[in-house]
N, C-alpha and C. Protein backbone atom coordinates (compact mmCIF):
# COMPACT_ATOMS: atom_id res chain seq x y z
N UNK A 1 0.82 -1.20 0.00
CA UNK A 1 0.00 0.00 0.00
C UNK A 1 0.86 1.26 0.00
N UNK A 2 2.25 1.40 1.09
CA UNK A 2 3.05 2.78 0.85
C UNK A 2 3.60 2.35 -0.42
N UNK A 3 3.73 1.58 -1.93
CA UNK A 3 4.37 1.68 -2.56
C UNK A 3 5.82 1.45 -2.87
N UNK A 4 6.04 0.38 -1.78
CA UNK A 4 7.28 -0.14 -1.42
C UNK A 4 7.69 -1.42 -2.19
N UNK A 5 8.50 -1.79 -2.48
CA UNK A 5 8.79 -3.29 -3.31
C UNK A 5 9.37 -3.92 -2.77
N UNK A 6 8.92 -5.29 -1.92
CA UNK A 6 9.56 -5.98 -0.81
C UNK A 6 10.00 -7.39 -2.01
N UNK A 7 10.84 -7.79 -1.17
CA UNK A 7 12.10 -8.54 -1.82
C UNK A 7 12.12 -10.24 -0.93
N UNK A 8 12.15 -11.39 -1.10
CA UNK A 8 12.53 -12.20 -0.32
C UNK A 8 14.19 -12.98 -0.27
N UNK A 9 14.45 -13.08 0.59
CA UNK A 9 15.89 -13.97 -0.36
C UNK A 9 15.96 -15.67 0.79
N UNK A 10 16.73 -15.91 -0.48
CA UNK A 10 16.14 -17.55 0.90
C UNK A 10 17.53 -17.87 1.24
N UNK A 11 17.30 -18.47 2.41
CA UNK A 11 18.83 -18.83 3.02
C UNK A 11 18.55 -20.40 3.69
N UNK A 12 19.58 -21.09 2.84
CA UNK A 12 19.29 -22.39 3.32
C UNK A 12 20.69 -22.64 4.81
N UNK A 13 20.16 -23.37 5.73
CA UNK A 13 20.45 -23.69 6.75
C UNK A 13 21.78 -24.68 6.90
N UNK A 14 21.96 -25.30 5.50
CA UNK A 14 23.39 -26.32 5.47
C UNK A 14 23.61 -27.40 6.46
N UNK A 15 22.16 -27.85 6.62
CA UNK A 15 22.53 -28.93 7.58
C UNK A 15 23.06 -30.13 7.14
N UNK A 16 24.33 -30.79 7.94
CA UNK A 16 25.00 -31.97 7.38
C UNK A 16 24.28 -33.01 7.60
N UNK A 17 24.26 -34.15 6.52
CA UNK A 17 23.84 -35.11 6.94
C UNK A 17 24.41 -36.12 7.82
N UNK A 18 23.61 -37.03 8.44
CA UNK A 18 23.81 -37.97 9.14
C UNK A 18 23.93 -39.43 8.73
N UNK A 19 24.46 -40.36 8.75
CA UNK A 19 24.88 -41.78 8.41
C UNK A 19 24.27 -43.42 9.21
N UNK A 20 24.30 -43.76 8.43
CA UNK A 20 23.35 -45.21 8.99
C UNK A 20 25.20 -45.72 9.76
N UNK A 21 24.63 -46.91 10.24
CA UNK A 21 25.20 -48.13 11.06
C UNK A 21 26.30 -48.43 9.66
N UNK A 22 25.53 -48.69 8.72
CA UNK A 22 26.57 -49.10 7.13
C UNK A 22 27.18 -48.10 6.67
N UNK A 23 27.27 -46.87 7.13
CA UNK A 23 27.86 -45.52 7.07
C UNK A 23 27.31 -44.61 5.20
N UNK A 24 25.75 -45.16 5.62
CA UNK A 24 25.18 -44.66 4.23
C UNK A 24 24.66 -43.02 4.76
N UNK A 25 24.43 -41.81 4.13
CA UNK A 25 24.40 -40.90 4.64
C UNK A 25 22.70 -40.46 3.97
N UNK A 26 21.82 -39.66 4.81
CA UNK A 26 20.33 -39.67 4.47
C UNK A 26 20.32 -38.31 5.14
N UNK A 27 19.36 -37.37 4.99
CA UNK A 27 19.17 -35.89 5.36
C UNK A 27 20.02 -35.28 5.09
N UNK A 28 20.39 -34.21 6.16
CA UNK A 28 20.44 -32.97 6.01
C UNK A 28 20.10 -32.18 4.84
N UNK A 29 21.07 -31.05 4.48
CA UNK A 29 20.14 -29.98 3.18
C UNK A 29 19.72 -30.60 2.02
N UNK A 30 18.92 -30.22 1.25
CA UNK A 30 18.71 -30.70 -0.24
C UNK A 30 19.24 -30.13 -0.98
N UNK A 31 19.87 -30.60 -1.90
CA UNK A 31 20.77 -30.00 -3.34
C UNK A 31 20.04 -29.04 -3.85
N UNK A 32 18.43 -28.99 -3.93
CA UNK A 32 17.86 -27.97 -4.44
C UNK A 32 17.39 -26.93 -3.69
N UNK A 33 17.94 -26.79 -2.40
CA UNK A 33 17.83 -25.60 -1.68
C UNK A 33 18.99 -25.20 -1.10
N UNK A 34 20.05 -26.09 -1.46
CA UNK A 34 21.39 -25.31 -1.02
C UNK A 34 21.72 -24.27 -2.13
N UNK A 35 21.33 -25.18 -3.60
CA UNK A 35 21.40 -24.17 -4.92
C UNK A 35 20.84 -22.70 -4.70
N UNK A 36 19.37 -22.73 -4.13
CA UNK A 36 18.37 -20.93 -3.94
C UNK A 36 19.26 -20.23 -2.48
N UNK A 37 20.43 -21.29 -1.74
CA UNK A 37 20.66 -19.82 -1.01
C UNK A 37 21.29 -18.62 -1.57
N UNK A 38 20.29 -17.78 -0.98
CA UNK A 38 21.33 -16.46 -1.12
C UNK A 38 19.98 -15.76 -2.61
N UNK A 39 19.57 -16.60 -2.85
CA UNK A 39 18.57 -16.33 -4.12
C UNK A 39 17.45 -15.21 -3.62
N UNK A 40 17.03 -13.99 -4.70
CA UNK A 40 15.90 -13.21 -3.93
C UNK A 40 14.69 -13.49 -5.23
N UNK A 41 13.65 -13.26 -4.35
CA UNK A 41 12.47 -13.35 -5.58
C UNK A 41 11.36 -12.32 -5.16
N UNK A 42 11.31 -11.43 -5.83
CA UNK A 42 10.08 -10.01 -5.61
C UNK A 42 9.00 -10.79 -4.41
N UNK A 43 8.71 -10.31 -3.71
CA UNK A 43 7.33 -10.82 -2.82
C UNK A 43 5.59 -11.31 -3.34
N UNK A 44 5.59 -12.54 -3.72
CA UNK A 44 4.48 -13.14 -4.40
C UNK A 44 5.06 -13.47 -5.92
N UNK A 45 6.05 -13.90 -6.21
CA UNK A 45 7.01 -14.81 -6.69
C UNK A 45 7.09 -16.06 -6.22
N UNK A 46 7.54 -17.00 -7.36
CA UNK A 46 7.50 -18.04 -6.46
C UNK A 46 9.04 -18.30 -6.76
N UNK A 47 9.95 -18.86 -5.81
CA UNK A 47 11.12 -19.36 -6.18
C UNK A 47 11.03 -20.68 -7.00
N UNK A 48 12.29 -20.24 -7.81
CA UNK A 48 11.86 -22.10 -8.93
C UNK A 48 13.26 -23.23 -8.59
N UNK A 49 12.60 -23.96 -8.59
CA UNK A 49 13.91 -24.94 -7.69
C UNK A 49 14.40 -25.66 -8.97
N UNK A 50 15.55 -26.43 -9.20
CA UNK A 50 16.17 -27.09 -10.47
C UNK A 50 15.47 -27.95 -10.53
N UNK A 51 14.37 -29.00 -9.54
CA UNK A 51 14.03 -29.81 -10.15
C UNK A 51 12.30 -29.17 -10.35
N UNK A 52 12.13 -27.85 -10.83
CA UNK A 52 10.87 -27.79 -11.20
C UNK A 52 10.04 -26.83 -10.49
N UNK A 53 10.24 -27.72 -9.70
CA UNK A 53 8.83 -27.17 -8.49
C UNK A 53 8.91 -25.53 -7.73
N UNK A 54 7.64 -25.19 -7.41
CA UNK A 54 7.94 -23.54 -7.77
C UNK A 54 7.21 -23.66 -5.88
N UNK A 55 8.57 -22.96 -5.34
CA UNK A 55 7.50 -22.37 -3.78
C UNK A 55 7.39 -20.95 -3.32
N UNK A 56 6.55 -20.65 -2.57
CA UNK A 56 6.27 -19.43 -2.43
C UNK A 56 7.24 -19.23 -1.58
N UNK A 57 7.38 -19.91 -0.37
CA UNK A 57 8.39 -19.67 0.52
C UNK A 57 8.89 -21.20 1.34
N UNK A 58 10.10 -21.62 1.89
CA UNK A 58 10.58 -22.49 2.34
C UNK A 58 8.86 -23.22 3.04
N UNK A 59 8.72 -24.79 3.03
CA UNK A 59 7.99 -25.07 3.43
C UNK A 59 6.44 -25.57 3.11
N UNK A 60 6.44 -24.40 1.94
CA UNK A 60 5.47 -24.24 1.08
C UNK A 60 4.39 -26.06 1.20
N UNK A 61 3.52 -25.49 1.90
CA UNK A 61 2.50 -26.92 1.58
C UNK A 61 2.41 -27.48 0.01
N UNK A 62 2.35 -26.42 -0.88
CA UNK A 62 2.01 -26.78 -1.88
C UNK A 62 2.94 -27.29 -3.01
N UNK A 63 4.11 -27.50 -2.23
CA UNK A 63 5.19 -27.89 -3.69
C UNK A 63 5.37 -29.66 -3.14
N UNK A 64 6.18 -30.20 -3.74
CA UNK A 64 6.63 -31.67 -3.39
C UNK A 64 6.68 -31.80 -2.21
N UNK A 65 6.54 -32.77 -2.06
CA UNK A 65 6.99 -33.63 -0.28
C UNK A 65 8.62 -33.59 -0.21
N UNK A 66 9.06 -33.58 -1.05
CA UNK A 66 10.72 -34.30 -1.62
C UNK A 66 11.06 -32.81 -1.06
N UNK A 67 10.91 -31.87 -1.50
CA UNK A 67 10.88 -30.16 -1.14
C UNK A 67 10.47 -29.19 0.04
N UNK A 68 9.83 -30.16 0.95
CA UNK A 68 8.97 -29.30 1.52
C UNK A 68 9.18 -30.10 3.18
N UNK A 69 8.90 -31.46 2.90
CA UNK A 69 9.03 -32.58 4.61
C UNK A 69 10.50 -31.94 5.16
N UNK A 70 10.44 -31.50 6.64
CA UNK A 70 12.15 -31.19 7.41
C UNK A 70 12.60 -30.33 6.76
N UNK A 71 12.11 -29.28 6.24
CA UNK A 71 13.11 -28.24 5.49
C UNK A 71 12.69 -26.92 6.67
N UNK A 72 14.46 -27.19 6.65
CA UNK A 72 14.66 -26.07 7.92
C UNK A 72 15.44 -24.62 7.18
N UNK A 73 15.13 -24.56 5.92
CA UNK A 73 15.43 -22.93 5.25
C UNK A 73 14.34 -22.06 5.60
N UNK A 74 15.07 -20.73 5.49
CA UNK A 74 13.93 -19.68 6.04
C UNK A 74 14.35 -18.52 5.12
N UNK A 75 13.06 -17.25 5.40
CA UNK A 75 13.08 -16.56 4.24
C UNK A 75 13.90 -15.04 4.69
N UNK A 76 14.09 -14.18 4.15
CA UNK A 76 14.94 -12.95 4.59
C UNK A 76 14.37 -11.82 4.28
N UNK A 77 13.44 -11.07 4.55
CA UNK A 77 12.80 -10.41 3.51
C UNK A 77 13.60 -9.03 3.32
N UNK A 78 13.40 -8.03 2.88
CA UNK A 78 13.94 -6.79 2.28
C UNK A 78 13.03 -6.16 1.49
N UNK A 79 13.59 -4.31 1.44
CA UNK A 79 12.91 -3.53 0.55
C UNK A 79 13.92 -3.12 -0.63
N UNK A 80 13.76 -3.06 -1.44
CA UNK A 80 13.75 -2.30 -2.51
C UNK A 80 13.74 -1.15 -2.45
N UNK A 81 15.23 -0.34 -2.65
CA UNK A 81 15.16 0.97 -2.49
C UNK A 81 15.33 1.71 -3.75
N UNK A 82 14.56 2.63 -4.32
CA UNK A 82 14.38 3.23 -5.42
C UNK A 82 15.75 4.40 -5.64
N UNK A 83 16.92 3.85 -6.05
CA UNK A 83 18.10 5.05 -6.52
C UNK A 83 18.50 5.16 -7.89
């Protein structure tokens, strides 16, 4: 409404994964949200991830399970300053 242009940027959290008994490794970050850190997308944008899927913000109910289950990224928001 003041005419402001808010900004999001996403910052993924880099959590390491953890290893089975057979020293196989499962969790931590996803390849496709370590790729969007640092990434900004205008506010009501959706960020687009490499494998496709488009979220509004970390978490997003509405994108994949593969994208969305334990994702501990969060968003950064910002303005847009007109110079």
């Amino acid at each position: 409404d003041m005419g402001l242009r808010v900004y999001n940027q996403w910052s993924c959290q880099f959590m390491p994964p953890k290893y089975t008994k057979k020293g196989r490794p499962y969790g931590g970050s996803r390849d496709t949200h370590k790729e969007l850190d640092g990434y900004c997308a205008l506010q009501g944008q959706p960020f687009v991830l490499s494998d496709g899927d488009r979220l509004m913000f970390p978490g997003d109910p509405s994108g994949k399970a593969c994208n969305v289950i334990n994702c501990h990224c969060v968003l950064i928001p910002g303005i847009l300053m007109d110079d």
